[in-house]
Protein backbone atom coordinates (compact mmCIF):
# COMPACT_ATOMS: atom_id res chain seq x y z
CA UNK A 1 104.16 116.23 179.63
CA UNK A 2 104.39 116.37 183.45
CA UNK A 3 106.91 113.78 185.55
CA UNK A 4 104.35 112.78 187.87
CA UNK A 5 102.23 112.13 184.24
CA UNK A 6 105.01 109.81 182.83
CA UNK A 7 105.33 108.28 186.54
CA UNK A 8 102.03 107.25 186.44
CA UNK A 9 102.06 105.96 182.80
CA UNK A 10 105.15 103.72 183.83
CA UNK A 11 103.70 102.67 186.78
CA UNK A 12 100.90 101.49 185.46
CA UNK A 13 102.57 99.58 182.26
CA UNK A 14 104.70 97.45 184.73
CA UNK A 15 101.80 96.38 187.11
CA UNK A 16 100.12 95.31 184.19
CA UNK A 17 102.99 93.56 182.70
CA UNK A 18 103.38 91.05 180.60
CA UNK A 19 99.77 92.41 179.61
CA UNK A 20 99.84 95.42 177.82
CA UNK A 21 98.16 98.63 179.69
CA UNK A 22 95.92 101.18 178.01
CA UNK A 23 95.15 104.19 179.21
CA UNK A 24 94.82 108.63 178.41
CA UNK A 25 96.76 111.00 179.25
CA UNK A 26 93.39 113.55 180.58
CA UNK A 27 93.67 117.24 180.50
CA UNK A 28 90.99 117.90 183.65
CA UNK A 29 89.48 120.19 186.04
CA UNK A 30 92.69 119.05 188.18
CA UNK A 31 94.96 119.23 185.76
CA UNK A 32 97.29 117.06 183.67
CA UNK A 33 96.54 113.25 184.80
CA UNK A 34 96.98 109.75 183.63
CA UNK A 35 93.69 107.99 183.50
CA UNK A 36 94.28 103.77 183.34
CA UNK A 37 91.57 102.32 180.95
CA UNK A 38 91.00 98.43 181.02
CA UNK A 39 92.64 96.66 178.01
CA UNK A 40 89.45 94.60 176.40
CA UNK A 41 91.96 92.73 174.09
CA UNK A 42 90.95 88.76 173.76
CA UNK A 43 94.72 88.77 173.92
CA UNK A 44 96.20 91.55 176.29
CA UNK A 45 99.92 90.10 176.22
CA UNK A 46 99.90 90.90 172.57
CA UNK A 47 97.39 93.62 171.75
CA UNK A 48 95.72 96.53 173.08
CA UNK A 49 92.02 97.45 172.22
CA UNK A 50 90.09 100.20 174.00
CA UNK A 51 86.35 99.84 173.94
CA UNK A 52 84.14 102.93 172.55
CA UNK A 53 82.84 103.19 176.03
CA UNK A 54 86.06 104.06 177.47
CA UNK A 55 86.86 107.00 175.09
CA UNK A 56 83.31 108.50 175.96
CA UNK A 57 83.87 108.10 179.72
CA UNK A 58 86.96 109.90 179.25
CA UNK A 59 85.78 112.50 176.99
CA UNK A 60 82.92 113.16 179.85
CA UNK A 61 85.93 113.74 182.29
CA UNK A 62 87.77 116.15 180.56
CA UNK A 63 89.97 116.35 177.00
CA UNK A 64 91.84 113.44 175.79
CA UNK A 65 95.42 114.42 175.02
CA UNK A 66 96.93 111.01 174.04
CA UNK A 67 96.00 107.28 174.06
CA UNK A 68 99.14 105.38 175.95
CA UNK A 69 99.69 101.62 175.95
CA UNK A 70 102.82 99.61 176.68
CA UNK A 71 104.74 97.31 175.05
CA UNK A 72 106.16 94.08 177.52
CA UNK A 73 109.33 92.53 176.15
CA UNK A 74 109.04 95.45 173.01
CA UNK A 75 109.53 96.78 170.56
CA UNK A 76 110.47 100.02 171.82
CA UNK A 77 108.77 101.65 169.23
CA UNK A 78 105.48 102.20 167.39
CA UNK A 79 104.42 98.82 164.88
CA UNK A 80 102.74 99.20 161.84
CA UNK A 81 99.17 98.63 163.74
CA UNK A 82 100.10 101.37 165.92
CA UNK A 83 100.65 103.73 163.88
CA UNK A 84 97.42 102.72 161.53
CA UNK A 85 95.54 102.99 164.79
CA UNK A 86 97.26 106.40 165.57
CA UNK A 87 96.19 107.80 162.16
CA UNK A 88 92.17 106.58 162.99
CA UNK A 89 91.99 108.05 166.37
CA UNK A 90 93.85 111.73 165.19
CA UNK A 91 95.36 111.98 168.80
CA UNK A 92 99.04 111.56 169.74
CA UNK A 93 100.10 108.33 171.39
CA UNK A 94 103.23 106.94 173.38
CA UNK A 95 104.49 103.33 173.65
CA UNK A 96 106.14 102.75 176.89
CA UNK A 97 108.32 100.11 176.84
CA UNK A 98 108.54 97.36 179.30
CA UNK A 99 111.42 94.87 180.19
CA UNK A 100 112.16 92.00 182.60
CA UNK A 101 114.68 90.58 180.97
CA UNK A 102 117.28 89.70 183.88
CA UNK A 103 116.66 86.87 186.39
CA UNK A 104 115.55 88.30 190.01
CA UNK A 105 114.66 91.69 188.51
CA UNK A 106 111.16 92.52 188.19
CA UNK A 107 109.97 94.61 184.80
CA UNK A 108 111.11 98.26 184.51
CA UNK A 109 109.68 100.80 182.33
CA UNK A 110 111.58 102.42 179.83
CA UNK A 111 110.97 106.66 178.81
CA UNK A 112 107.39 106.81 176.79
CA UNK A 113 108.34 106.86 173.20
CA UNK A 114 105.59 110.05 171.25
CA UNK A 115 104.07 109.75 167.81
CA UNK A 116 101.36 111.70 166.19
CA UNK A 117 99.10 111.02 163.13
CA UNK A 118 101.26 111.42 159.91
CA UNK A 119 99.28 110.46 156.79
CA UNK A 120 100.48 106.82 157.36
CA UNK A 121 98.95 103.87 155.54
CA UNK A 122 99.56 99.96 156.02
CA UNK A 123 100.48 98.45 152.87
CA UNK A 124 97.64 95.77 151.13
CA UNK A 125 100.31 92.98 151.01
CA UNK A 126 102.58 91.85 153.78
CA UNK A 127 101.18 93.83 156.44
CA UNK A 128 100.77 92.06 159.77
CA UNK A 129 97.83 91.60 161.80
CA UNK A 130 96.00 93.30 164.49
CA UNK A 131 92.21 92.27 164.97
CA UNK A 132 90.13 95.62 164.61
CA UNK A 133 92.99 97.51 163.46
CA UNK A 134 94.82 95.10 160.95
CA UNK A 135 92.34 92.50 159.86
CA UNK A 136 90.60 90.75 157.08
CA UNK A 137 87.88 93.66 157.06
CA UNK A 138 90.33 95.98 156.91
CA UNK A 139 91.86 94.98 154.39
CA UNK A 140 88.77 94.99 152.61
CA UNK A 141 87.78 98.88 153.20
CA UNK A 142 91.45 99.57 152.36
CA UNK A 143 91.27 98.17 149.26
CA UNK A 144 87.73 99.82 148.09
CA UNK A 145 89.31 103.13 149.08
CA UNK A 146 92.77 102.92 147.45
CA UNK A 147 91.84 101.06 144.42
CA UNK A 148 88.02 102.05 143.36
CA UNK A 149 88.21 105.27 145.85
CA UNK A 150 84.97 103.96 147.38
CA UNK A 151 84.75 104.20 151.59
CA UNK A 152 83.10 101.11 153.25
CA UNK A 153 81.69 101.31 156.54
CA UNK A 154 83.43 100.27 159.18
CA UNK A 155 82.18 98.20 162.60
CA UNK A 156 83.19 97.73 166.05
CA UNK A 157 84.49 94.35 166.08
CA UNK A 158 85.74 92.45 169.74
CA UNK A 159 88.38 89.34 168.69
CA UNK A 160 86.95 86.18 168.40
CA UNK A 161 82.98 87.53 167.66
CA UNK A 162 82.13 84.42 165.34
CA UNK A 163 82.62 81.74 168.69
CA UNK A 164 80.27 84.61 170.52
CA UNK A 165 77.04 84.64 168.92
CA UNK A 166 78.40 87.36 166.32
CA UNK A 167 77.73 86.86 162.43
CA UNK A 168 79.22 89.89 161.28
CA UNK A 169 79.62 89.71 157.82
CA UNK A 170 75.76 88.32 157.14
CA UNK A 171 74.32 90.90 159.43
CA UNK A 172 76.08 93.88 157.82
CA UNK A 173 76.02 93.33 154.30
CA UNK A 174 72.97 94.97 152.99
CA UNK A 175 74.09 98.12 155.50
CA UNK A 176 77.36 98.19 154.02
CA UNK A 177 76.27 98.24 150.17
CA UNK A 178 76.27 94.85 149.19
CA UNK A 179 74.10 92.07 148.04
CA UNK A 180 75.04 88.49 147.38
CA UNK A 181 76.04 87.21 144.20
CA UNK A 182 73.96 84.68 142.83
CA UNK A 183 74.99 81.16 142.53
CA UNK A 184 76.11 80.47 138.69
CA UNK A 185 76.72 84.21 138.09
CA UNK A 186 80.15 85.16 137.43
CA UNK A 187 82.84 86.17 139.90
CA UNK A 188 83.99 89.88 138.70
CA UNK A 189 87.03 91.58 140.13
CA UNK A 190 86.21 93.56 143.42
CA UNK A 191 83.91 90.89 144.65
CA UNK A 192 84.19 90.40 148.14
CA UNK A 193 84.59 86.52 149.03
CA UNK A 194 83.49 85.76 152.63
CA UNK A 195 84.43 82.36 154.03
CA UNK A 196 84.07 80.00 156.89
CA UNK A 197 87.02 78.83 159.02
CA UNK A 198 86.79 76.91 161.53
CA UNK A 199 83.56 78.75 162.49
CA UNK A 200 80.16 78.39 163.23
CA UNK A 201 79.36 81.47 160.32
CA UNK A 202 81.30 83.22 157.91
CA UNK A 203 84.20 85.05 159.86
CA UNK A 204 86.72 85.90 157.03
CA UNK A 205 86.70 87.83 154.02
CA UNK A 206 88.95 88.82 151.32
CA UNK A 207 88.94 90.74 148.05
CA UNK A 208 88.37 88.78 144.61
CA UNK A 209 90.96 90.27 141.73
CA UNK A 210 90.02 87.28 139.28
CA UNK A 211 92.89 88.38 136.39
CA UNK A 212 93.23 92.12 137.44
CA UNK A 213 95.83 91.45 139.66
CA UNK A 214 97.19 94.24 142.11
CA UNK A 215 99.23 97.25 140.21
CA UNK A 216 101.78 99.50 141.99
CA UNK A 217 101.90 101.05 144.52
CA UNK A 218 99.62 98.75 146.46
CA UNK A 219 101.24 95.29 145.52
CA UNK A 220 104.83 96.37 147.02
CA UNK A 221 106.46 94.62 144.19
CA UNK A 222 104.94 91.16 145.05
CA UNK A 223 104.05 88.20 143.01
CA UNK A 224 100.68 88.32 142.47
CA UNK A 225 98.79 84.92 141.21
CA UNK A 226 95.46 84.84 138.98
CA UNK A 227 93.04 84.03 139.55
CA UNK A 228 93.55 85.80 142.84
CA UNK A 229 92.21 86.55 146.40
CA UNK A 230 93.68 89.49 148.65
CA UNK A 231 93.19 88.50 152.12
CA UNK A 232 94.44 88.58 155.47
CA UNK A 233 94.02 85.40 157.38
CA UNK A 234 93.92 85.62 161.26
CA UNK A 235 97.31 85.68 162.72
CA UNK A 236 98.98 85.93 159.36
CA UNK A 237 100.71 88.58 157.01
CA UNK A 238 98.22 89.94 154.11
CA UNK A 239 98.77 87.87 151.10
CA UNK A 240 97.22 87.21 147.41
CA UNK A 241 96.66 83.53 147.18
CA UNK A 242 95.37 81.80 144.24
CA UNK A 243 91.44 81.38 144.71
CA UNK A 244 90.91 78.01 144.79
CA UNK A 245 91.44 74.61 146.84
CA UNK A 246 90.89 75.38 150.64
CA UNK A 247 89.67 78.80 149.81
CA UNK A 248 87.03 78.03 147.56
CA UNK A 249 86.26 75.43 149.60
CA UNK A 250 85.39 77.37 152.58
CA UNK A 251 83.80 80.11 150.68
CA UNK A 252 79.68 81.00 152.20
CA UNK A 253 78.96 83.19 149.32
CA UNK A 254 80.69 85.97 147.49
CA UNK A 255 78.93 89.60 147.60
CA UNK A 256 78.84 92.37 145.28
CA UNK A 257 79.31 96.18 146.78
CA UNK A 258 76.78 98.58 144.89
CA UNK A 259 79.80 100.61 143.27
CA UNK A 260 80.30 97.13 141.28
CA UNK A 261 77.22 97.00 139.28
């Protein structure tokens, strides 16, 4: 990669610190450049999302070699969302670090750190979240595929859709494979649960295992209750919880994917 490449890359990272920058590194008609992209994260001093538009805009321009983003404050590395996200996109990517950690001194960019797509997968329990990249939903495709080898559509999904006239779950079912289980017929394992939280419609989902449980290698050697839900709540680590109490509570309906029947 060129100096005046990296230069830019850094540059860019700490003017948009403590919000994380997004941008490509362009091969054009000029040459190598750095291209800045807007972050459209709901929460930029945490995350990094780049909108489909962006990636066509670029493409239009000339060939994306790499998606950058910075870290502010760290790691110095790649997370576990990063890395998922690396695998979807099948480009290289580079964290750049960013640091303002001594009084009087304003944030200084560290050397880009490089990683490429490498097979990677999150695992279903414990992993930590990343709306769009790490959420409930997929959780839910990750499942289908590594446990019943079935591949769910997936959806472009901006944080916080259920407070903006989004209703994601109800308006993609039926295009996604799955109808709604009827009330008084049985809960089987592979059901998909979708619930309401603090939400105007349903906005989380999770997995139903009833007493199949999770075997290895996708439980990671955790404790896994029955009857069970795999799910990964907003802001938290993938669990199995028992499905019941709040859960159940704040259960809309439970749907069943065509592979099911």
């Amino acid at each position: 990669m060129l100096k005046s490449t990296i230069q830019a890359m850094q540059a860019h990272a700490v003017a948009e610190f403590p919000r994380e920058s997004c941008g490509f590194v362009m091969r054009t008609m000029a040459g190598e450049v750095y291209r800045p992209v807007v972050n459209e994260s709901a929460t930029p001093e945490k995350s990094c999302r780049i909108s489909g538009e962006a990636y066509i805009a670029a493409e239009e321009e000339g060939e994306i070699l790499a998606v950058v983003h910075s870290h502010p404050n760290g790691p110095n590395g790649p997370t576990i969302a990063d890395r998922v996200a690396c695998n979807w996109s099948e480009l290289p990517w580079y964290v750049v670090p960013v640091h303002c950690d001594a009084p009087g001194i304003g944030p200084r960019a560290l050397a880009p750190v490089g990683f490429v797509p490498d097979g990677y997968e999150a695992p279903l329990i414990g992993r930590p979240f990343a709306h769009g990249v790490l959420d409930c939903y997929t959780l839910i495709r990750d499942w289908f595929q590594r446990v019943r080898g079935v591949t769910l559509m997936d959806f472009d999904r901006a944080d916080d859709w259920w407070h903006h006239g989004g209703d994601l779950y109800e308006q993609n079912l039926a295009r996604a494979g799955f109808r709604k289980v009827a009330k008084g017929e049985p809960l089987k394992a592979g059901d998909m649960i979708v619930m309401q939280v603090r939400s105007p419609v349903g906005n989380h989902g999770g997995i139903y295992l009833g007493d199949e449980g999770l075997s290895e290698p996708h439980a990671g050697g955790a404790f896994i209750p029955k009857p069970g839900v795999l799910h990964h709540f907003y802001g938290h680590h993938s669990e199995v919880t028992v499905y019941g109490g709040m859960w159940e509570q704040c259960t809309l309906f439970a749907a069943r994917h065509s592979s099911q029947e």
